[in-house]
PDB file of N, CA and C in Angstrom:
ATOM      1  N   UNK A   1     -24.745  24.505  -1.419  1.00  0.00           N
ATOM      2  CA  UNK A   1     -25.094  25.883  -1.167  1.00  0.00           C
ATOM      3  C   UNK A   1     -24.163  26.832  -1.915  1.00  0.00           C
ATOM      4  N   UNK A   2     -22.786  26.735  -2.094  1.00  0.00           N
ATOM      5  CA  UNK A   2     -21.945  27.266  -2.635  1.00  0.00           C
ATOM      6  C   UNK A   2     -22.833  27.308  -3.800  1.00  0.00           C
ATOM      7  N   UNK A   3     -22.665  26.314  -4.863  1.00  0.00           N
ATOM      8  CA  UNK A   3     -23.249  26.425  -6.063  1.00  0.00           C
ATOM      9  C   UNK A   3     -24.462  27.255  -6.391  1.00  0.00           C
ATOM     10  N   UNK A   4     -25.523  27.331  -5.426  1.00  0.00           N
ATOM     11  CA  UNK A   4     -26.384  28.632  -5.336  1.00  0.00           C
ATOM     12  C   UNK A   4     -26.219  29.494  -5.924  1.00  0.00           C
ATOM     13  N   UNK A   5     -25.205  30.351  -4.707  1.00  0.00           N
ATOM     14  CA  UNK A   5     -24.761  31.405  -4.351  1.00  0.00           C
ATOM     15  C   UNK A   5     -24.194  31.691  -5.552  1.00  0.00           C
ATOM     16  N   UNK A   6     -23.146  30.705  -6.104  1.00  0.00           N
ATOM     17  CA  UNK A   6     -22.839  31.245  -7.382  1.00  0.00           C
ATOM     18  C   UNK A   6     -23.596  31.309  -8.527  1.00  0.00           C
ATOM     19  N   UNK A   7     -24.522  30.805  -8.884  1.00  0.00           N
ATOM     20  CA  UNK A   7     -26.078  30.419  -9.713  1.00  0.00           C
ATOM     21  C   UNK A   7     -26.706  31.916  -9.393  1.00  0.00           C
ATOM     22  N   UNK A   8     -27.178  32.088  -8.441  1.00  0.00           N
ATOM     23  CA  UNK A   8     -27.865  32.986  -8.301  1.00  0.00           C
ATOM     24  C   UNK A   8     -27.833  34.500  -8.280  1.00  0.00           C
ATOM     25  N   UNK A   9     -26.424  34.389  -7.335  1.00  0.00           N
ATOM     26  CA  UNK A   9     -26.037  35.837  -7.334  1.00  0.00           C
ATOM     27  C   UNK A   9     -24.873  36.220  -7.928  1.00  0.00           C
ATOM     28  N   UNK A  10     -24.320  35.278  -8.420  1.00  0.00           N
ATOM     29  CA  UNK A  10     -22.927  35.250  -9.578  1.00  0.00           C
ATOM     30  C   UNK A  10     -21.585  36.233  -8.589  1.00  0.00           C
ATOM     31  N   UNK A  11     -21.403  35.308  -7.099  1.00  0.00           N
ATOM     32  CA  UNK A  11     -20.670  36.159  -6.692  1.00  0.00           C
ATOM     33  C   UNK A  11     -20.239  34.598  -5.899  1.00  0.00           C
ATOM     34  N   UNK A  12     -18.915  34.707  -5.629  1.00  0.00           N
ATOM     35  CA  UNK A  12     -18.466  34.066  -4.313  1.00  0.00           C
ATOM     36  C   UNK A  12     -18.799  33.532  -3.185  1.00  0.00           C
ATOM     37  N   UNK A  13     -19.257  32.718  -2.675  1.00  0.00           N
ATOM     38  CA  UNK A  13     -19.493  32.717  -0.839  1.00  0.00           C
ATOM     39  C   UNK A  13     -18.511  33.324  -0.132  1.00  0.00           C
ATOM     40  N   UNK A  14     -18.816  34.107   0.606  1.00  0.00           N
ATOM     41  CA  UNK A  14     -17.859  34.518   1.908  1.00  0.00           C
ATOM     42  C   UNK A  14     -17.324  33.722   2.769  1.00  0.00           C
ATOM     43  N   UNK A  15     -18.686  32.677   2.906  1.00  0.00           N
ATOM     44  CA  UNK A  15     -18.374  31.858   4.066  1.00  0.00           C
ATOM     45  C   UNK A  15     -18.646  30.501   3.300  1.00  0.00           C
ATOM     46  N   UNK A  16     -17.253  29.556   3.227  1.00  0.00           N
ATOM     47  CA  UNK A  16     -17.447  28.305   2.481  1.00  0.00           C
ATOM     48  C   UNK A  16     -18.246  27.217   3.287  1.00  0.00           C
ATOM     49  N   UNK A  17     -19.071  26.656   2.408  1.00  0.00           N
ATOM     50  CA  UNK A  17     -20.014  25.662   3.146  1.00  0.00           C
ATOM     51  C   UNK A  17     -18.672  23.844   4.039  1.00  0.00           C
ATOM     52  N   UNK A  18     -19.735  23.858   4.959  1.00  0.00           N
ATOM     53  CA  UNK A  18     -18.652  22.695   5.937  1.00  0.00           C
ATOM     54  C   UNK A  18     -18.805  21.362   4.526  1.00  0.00           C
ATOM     55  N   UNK A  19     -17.834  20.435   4.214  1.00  0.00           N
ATOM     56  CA  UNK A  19     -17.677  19.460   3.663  1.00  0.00           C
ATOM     57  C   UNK A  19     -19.101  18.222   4.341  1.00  0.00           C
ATOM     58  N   UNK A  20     -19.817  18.128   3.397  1.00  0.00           N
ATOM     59  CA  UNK A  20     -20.903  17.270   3.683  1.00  0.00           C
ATOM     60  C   UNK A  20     -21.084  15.556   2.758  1.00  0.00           C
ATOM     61  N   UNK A  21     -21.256  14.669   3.720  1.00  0.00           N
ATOM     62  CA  UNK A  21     -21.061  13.417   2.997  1.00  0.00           C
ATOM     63  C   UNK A  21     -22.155  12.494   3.601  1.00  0.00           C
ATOM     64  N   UNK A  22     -22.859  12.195   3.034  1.00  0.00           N
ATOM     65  CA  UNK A  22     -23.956  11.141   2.773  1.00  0.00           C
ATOM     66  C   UNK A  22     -23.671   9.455   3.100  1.00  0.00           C
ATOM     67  N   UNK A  23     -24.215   8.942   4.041  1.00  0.00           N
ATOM     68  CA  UNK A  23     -23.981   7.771   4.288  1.00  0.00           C
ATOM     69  C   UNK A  23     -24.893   6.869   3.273  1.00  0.00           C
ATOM     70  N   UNK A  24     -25.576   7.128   2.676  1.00  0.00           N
ATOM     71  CA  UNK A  24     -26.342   6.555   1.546  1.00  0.00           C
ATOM     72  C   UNK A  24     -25.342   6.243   0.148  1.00  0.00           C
ATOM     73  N   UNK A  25     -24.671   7.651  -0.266  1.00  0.00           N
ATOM     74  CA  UNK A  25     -24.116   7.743  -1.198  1.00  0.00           C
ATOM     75  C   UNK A  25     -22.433   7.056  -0.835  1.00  0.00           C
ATOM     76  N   UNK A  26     -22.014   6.924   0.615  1.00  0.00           N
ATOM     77  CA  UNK A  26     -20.579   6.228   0.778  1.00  0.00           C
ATOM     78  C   UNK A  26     -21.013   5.339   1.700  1.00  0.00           C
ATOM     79  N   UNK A  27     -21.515   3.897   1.625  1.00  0.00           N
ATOM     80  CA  UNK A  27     -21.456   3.192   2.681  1.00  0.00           C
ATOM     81  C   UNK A  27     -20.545   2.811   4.267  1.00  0.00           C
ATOM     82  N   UNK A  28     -19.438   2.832   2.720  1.00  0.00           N
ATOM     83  CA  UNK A  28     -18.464   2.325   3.722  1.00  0.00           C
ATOM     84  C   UNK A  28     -18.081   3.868   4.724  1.00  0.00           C
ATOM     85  N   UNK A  29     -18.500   4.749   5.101  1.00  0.00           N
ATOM     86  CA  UNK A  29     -18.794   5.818   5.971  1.00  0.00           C
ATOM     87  C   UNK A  29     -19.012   5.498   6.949  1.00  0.00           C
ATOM     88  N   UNK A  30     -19.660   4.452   7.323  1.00  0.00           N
ATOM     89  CA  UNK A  30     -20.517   3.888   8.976  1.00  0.00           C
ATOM     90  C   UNK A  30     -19.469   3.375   9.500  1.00  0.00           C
ATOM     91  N   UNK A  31     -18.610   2.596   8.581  1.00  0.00           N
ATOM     92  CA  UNK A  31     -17.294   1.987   9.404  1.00  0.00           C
ATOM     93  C   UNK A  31     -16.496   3.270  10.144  1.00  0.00           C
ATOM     94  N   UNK A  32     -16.038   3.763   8.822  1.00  0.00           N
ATOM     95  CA  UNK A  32     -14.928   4.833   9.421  1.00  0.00           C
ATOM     96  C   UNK A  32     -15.753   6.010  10.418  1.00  0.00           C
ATOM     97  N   UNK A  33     -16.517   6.001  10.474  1.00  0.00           N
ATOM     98  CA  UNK A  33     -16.824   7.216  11.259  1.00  0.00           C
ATOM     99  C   UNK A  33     -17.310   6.467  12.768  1.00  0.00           C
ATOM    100  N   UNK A  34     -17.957   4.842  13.172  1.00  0.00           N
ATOM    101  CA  UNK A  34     -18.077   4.531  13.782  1.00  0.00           C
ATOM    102  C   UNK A  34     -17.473   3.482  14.746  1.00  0.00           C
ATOM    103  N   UNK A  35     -16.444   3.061  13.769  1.00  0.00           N
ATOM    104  CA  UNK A  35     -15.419   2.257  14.119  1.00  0.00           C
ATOM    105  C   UNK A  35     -14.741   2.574  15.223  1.00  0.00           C
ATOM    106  N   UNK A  36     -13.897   3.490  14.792  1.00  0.00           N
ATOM    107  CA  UNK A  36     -12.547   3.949  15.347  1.00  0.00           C
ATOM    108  C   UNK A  36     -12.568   5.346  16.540  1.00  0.00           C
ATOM    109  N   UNK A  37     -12.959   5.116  18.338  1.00  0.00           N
ATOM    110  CA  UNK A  37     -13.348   6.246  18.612  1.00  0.00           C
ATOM    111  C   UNK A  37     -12.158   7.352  18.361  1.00  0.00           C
ATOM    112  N   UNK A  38     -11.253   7.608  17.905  1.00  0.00           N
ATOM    113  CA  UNK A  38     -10.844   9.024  17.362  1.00  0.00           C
ATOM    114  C   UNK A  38     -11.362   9.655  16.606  1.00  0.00           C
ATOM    115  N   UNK A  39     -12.198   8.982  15.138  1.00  0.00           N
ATOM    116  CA  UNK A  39     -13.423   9.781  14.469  1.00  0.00           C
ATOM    117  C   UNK A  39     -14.296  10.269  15.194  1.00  0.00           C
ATOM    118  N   UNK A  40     -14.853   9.707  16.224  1.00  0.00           N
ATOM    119  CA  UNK A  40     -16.037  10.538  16.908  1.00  0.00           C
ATOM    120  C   UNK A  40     -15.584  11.795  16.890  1.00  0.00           C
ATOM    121  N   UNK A  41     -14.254  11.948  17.687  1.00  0.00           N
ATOM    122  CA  UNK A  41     -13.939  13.463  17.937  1.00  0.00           C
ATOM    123  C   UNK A  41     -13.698  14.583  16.618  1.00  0.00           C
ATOM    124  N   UNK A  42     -13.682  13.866  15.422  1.00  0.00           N
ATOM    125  CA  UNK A  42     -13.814  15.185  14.346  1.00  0.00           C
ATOM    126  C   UNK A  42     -15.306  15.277  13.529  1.00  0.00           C
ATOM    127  N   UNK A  43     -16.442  14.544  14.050  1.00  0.00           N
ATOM    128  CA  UNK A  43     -17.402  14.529  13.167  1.00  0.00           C
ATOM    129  C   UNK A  43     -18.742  14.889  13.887  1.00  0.00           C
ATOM    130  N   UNK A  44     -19.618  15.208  13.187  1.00  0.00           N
ATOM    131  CA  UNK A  44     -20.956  15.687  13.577  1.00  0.00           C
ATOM    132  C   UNK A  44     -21.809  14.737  12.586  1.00  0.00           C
ATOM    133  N   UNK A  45     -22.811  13.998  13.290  1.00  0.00           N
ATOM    134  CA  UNK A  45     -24.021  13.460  12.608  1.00  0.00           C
ATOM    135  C   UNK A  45     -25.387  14.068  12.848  1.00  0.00           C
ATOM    136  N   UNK A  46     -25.792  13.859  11.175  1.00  0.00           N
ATOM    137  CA  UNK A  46     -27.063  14.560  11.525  1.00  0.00           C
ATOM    138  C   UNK A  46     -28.266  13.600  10.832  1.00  0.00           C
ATOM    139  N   UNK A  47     -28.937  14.321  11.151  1.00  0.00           N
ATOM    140  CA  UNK A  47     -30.496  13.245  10.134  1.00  0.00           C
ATOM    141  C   UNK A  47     -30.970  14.227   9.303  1.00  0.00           C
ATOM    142  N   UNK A  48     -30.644  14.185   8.330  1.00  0.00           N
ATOM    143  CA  UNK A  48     -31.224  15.353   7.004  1.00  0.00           C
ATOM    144  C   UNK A  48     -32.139  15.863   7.198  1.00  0.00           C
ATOM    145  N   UNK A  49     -33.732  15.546   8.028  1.00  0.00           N
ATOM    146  CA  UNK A  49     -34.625  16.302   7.996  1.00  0.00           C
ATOM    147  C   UNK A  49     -34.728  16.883   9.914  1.00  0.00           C
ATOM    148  N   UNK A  50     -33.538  16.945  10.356  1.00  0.00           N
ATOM    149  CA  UNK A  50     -33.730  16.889  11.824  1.00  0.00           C
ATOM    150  C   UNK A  50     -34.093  18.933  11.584  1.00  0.00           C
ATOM    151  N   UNK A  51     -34.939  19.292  12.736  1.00  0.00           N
ATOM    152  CA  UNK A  51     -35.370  20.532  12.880  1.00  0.00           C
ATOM    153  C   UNK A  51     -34.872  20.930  13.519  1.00  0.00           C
ATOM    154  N   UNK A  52     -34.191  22.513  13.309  1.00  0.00           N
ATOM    155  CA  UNK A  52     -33.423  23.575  14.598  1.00  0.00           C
ATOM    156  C   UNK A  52     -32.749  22.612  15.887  1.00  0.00           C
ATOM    157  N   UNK A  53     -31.319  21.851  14.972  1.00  0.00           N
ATOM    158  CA  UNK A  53     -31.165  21.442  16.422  1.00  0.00           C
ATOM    159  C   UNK A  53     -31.282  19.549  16.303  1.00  0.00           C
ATOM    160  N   UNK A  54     -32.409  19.478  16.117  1.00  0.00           N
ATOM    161  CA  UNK A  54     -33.157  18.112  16.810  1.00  0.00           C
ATOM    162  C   UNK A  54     -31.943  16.818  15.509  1.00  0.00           C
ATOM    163  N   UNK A  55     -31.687  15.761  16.166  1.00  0.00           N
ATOM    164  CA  UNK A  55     -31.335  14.702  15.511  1.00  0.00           C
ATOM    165  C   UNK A  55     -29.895  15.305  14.937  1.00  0.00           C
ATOM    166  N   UNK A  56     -29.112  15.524  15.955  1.00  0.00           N
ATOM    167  CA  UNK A  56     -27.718  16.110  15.327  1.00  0.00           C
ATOM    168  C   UNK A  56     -26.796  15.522  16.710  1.00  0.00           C
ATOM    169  N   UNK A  57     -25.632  14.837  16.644  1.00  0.00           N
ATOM    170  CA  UNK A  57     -24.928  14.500  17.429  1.00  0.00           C
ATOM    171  C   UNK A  57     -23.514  14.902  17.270  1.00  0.00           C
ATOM    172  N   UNK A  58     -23.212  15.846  18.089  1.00  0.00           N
ATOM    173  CA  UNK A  58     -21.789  16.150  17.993  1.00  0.00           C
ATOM    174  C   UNK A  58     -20.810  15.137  18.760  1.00  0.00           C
ATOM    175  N   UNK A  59     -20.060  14.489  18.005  1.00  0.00           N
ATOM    176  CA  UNK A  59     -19.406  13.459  18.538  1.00  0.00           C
ATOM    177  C   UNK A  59     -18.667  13.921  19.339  1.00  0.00           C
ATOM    178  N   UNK A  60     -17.439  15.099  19.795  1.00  0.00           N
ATOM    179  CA  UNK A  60     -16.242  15.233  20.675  1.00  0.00           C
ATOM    180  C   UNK A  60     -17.441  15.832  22.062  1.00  0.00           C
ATOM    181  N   UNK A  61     -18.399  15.777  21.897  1.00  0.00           N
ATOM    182  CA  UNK A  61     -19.595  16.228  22.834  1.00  0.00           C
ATOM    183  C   UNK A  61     -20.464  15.521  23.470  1.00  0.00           C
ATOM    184  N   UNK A  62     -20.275  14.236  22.946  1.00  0.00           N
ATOM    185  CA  UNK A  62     -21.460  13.551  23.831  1.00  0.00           C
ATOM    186  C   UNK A  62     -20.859  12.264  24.305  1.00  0.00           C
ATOM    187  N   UNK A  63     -20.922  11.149  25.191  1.00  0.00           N
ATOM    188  CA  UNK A  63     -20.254  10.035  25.215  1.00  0.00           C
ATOM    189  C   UNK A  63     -20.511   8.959  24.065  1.00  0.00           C
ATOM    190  N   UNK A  64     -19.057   8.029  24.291  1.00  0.00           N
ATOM    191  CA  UNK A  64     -18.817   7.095  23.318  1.00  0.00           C
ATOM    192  C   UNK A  64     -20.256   5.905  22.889  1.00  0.00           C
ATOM    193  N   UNK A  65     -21.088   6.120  23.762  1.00  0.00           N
ATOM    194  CA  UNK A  65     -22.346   4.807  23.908  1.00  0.00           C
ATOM    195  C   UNK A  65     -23.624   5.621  23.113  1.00  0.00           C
ATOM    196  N   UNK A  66     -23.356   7.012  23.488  1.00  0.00           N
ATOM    197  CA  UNK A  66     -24.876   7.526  22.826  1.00  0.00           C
ATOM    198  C   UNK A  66     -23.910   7.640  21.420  1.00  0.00           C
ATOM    199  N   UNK A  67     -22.767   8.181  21.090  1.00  0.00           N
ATOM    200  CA  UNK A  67     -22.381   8.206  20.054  1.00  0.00           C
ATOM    201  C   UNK A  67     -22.681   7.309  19.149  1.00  0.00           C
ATOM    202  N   UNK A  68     -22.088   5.382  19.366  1.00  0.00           N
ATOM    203  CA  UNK A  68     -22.160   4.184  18.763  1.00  0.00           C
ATOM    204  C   UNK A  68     -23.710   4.018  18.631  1.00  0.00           C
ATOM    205  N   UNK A  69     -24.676   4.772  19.819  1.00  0.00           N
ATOM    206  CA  UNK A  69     -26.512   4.158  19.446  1.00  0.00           C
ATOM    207  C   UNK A  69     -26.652   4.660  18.091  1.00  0.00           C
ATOM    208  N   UNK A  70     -25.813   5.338  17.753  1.00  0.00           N
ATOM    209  CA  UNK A  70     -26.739   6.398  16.491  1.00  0.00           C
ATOM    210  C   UNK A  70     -25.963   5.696  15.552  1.00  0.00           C
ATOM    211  N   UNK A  71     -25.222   4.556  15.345  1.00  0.00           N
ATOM    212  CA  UNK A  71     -25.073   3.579  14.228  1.00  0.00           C
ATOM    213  C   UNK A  71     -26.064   2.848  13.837  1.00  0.00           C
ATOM    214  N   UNK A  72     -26.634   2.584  14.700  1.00  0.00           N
ATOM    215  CA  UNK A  72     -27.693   1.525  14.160  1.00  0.00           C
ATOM    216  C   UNK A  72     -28.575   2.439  13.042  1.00  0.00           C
ATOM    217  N   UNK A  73     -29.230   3.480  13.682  1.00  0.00           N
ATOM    218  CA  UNK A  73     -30.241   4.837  13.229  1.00  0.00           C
ATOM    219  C   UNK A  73     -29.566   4.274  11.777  1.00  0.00           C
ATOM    220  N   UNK A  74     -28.704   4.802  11.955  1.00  0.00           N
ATOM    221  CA  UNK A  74     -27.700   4.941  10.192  1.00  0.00           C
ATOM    222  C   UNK A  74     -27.958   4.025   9.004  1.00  0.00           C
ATOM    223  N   UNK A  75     -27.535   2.746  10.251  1.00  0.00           N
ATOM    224  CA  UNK A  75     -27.367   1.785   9.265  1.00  0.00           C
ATOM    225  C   UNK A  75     -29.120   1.372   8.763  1.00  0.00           C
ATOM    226  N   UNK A  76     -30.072   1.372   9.658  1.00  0.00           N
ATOM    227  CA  UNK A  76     -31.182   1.424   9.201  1.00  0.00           C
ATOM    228  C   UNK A  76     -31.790   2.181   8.289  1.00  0.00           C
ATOM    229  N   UNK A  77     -31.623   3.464   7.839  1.00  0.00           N
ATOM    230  CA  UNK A  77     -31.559   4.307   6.812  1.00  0.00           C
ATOM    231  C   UNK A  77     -30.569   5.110   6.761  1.00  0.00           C
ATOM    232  N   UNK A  78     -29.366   5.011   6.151  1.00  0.00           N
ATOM    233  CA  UNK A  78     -28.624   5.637   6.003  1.00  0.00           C
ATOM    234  C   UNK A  78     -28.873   6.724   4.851  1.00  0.00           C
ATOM    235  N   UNK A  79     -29.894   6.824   3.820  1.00  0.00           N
ATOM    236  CA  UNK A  79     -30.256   7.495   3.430  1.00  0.00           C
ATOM    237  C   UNK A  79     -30.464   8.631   4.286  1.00  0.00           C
ATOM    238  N   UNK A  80     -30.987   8.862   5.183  1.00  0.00           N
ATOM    239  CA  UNK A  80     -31.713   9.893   6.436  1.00  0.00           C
ATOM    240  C   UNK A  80     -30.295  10.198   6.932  1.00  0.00           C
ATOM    241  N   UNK A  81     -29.017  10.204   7.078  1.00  0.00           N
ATOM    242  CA  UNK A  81     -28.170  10.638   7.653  1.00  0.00           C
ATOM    243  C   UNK A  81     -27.279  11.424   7.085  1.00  0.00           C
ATOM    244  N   UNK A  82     -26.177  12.404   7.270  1.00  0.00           N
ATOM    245  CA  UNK A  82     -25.359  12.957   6.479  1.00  0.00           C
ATOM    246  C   UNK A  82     -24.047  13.088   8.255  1.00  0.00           C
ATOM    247  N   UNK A  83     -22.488  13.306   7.508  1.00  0.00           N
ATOM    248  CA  UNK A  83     -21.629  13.204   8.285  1.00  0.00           C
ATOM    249  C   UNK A  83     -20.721  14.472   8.056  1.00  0.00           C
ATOM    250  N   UNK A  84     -20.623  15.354   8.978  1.00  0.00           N
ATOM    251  CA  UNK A  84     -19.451  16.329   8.459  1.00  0.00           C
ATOM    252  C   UNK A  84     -18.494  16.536   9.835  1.00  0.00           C
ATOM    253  N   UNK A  85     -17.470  17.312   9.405  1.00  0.00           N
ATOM    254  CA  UNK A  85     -16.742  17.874  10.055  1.00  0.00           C
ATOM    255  C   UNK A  85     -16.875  18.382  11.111  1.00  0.00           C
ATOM    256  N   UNK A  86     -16.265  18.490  12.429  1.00  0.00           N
ATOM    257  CA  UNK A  86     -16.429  19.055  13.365  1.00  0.00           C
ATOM    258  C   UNK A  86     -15.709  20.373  13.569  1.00  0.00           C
TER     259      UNK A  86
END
């Protein structure tokens, strides 16, 4: 989105976009983010095409069991997932 913003309107973002990483493009992502529960608490998963909301799990927010269900999701298409910052 940054890149847009600068593409388009040849100005700065105000507001820098959150660091976004692809479980497709870093495999080894499913480990570290599902491994170790202290990652839960800095990360948010989402499903790339999830709507307003839908298919987004904030890890320091939900428990450790619904957290770990949404590995499998991943590992089954990890294409469909992305991991950022909390």
């Amino acid at each position: 989105a940054d890149q847009l913003i600068r593409f388009y309107l040849q100005q700065e973002p105000i507001l820098k976009s959150i660091p976004t990483l692809s479980f497709a493009q870093r495999p080894h992502l499913v480990d570290q983010v599902f491994a170790r529960p202290e990652s839960q608490e800095r990360v948010v998963v989402k499903r790339v095409d999830g709507r307003g909301g839908d298919a987004v799990w904030v890890g320091p927010k939900i428990p450790r069991s619904d957290f770990l269900a949404v590995r499998a999701k991943v590992v089954d298409a990890p294409h469909c997932y992305i991991v950022q910052q909390y």
